[in-house]
Each structure stands twice: as C-alpha cells, then as structure tokens.
C-alpha atoms as a PDB file:
ATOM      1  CA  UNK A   1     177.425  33.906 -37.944  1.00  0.00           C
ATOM      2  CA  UNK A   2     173.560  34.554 -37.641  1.00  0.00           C
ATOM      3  CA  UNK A   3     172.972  37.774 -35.253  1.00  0.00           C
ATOM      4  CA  UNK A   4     169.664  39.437 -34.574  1.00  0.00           C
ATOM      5  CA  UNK A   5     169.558  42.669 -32.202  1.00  0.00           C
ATOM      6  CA  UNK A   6     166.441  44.077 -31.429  1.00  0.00           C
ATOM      7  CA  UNK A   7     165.705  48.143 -30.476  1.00  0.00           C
ATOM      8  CA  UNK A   8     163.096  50.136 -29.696  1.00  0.00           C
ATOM      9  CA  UNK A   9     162.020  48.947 -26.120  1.00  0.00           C
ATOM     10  CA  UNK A  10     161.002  51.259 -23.498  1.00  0.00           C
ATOM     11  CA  UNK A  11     159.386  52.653 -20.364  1.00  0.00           C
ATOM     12  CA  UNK A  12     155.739  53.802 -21.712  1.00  0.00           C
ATOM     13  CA  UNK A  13     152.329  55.120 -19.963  1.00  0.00           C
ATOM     14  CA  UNK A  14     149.336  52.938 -20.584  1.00  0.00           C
ATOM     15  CA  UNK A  15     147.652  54.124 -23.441  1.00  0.00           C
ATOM     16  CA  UNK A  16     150.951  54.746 -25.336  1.00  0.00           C
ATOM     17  CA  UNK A  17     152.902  53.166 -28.226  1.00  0.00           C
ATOM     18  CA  UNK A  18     156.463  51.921 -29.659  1.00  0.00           C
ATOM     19  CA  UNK A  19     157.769  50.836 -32.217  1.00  0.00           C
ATOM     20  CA  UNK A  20     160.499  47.772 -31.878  1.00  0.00           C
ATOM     21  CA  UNK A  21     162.935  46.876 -34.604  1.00  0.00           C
ATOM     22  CA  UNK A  22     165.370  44.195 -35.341  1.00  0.00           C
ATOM     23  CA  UNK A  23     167.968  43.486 -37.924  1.00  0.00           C
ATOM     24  CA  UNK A  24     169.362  40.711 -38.819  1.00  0.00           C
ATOM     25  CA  UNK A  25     172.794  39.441 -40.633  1.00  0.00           C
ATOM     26  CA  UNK A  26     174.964  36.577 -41.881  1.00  0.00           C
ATOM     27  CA  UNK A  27     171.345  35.440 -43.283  1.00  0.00           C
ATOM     28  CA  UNK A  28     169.191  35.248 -46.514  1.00  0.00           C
ATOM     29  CA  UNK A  29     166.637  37.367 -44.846  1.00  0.00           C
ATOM     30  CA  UNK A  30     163.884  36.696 -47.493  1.00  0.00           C
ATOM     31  CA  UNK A  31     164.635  32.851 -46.961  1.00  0.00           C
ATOM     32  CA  UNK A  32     163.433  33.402 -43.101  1.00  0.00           C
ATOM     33  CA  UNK A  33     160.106  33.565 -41.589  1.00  0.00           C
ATOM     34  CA  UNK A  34     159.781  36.199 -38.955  1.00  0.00           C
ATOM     35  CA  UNK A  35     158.168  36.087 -35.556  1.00  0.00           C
ATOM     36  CA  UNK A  36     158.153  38.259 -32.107  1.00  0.00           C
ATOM     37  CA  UNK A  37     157.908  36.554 -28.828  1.00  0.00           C
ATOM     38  CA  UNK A  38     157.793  37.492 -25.283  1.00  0.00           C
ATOM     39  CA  UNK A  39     158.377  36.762 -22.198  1.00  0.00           C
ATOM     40  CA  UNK A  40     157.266  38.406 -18.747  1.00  0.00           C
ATOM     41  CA  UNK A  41     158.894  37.458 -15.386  1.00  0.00           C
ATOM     42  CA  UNK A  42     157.518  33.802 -14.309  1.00  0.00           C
ATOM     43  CA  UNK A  43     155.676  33.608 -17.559  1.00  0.00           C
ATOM     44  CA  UNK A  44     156.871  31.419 -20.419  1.00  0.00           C
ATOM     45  CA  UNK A  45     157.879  32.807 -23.411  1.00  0.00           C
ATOM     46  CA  UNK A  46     155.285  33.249 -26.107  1.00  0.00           C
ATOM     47  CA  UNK A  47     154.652  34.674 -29.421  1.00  0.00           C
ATOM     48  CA  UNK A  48     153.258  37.833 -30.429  1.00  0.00           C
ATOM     49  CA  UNK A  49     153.115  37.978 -33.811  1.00  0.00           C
ATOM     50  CA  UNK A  50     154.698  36.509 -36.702  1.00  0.00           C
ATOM     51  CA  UNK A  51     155.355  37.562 -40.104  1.00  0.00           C
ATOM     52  CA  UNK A  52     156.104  35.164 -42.893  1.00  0.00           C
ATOM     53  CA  UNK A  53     158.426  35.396 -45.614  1.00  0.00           C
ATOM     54  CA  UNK A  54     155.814  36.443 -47.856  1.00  0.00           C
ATOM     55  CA  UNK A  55     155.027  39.190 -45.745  1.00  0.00           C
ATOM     56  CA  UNK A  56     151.767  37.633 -43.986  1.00  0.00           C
ATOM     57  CA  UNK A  57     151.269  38.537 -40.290  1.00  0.00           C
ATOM     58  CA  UNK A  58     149.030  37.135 -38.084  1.00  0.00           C
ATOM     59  CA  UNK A  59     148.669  37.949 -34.357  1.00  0.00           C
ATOM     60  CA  UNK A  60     148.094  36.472 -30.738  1.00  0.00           C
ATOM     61  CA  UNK A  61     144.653  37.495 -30.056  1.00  0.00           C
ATOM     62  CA  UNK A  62     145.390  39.864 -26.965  1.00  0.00           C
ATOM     63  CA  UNK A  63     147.052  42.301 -29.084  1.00  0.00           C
ATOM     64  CA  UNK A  64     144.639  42.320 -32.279  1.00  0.00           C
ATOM     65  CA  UNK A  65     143.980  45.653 -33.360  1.00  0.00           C
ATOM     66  CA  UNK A  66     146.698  46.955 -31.333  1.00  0.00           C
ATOM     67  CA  UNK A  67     150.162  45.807 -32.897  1.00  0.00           C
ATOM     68  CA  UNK A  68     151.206  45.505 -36.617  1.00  0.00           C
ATOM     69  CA  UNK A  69     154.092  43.473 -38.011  1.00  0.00           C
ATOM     70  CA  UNK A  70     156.069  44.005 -40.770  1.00  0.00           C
ATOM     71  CA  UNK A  71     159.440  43.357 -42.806  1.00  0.00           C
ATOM     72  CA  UNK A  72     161.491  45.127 -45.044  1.00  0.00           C
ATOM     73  CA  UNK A  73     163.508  42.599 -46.907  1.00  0.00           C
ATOM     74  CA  UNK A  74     166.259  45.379 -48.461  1.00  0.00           C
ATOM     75  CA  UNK A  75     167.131  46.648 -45.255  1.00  0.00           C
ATOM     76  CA  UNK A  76     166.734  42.616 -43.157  1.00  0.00           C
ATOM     77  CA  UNK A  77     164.218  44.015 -40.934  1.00  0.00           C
ATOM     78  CA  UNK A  78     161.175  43.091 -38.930  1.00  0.00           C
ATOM     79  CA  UNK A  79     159.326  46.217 -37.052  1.00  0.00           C
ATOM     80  CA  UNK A  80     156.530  45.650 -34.440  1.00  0.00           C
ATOM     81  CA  UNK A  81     154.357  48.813 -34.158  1.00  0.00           C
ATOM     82  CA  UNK A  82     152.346  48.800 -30.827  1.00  0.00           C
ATOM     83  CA  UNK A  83     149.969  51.145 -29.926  1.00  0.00           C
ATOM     84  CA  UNK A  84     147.553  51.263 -27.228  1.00  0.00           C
ATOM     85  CA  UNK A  85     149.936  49.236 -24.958  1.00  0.00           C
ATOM     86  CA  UNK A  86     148.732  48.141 -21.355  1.00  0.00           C
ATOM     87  CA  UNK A  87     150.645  47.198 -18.487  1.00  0.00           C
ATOM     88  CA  UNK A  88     150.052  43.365 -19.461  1.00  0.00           C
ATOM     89  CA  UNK A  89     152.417  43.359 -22.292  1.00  0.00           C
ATOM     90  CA  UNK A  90     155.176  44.466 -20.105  1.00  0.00           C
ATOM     91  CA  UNK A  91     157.787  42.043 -20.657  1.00  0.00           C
ATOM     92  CA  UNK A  92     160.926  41.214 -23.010  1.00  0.00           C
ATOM     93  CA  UNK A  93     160.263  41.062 -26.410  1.00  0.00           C
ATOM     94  CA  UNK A  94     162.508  38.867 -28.301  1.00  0.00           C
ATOM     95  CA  UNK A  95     162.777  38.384 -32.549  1.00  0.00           C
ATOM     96  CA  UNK A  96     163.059  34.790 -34.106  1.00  0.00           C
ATOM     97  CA  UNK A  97     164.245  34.169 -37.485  1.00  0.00           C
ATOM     98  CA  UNK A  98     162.987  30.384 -38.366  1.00  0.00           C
ATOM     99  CA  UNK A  99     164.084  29.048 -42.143  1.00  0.00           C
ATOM    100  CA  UNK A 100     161.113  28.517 -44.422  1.00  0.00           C
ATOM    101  CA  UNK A 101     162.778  25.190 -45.318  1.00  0.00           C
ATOM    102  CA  UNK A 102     164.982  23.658 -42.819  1.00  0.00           C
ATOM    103  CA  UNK A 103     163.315  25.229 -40.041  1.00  0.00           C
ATOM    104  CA  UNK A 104     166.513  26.295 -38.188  1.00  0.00           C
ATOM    105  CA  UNK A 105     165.582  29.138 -35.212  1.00  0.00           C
ATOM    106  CA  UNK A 106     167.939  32.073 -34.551  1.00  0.00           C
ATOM    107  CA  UNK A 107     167.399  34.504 -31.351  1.00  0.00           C
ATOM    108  CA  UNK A 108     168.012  37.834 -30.503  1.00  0.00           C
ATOM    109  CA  UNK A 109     168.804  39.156 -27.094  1.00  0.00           C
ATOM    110  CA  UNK A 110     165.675  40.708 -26.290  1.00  0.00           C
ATOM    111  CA  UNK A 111     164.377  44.163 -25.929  1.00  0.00           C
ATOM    112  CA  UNK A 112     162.581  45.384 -22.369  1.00  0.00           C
ATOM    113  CA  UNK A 113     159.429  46.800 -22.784  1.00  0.00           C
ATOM    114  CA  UNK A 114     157.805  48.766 -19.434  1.00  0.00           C
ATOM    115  CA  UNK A 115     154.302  49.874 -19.225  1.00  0.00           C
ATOM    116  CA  UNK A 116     153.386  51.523 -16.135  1.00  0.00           C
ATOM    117  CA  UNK A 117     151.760  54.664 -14.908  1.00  0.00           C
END
C-alpha cells in the first residue's frame, strides 16, 4: 500500500522560511516523479513545484527564487525549502507521487502552512 505523509508545516512571520518533507513507501521511489501542490481555502488546488525522477525541478512562477525542490532517492524523500514566504502561500501543501510510466497519482494528507504577522 502506497503512503505519503508530509511534515514540516507551520505558523511563520512574513519574511520567514520552512522546510516541508515527505516520505514515501510501498513504492519504487526512483520510478516516481515528484510534485508539491496546494491548496488555500476556496482556491483550487495547484502545483508548486515539481521534481522529476531525474532530479529536475521546475517551479510555479510566484514562488521563483523563493522555494527549492529536491529528492533524496536513498531515504524516498522530496523536501520543499521555502524562504521568504508571504501570507499568499498560506495554504495546505500536499505531495504527489505520479509514475514516470503508467502515470498512476498517489496523495498525501497535506501539511498546513500559516503565514501571518
């Protein structure tokens, strides 16, 4: 059974920074692109970042400059680093695991990130 379970969420000042993590297991990690969405209330959900299995990242524009994605395949990790966070990415930040082949998406439950003065 495929289980992701993200950490790391917070409250933070504007200005500040985290670091959210998420493991995964009962999958080939390597086999699995990897991807960080969120969602704020009455917003859709939508992605962040994503980091493939080759360990490429690319980035919504509004955080640019400010978060960095990465994987370590020994330990079946994916880390987002933000820094310089502002009340606008407030929200629940989810992982996604999506197969590089059959395309198959696994969740996690979703981490709560607060930014606020």
């Amino acid at each position: 059974q495929v289980h992701l379970v993200e950490s790391g969420g917070d409250l933070v000042q504007p200005g500040g920074s985290l670091r959210l993590s998420c493991v995964a297991s009962g999958i080939v990690f390597s086999y699995y692109h990897m991807a960080w969405y969120r969602q704020a209330p009455g917003n859709e959900r939508e992605l962040v970042a994503g980091v493939t299995s080759g360990g490429i990242a690319d980035y919504r524009d509004s955080v640019k400059g400010r978060f960095t994605a990465s994987r370590d395949d020994g330990k079946n990790m994916v880390f987002l680093q933000m820094n310089n966070l502002q009340p606008e990415d407030t929200a629940v930040y989810y992982c996604k695991a999506t197969h590089i082949r059959f395309l198959d998406d696994h969740w996690g439950q979703g981490t709560q990130v607060t930014v606020s003065s």
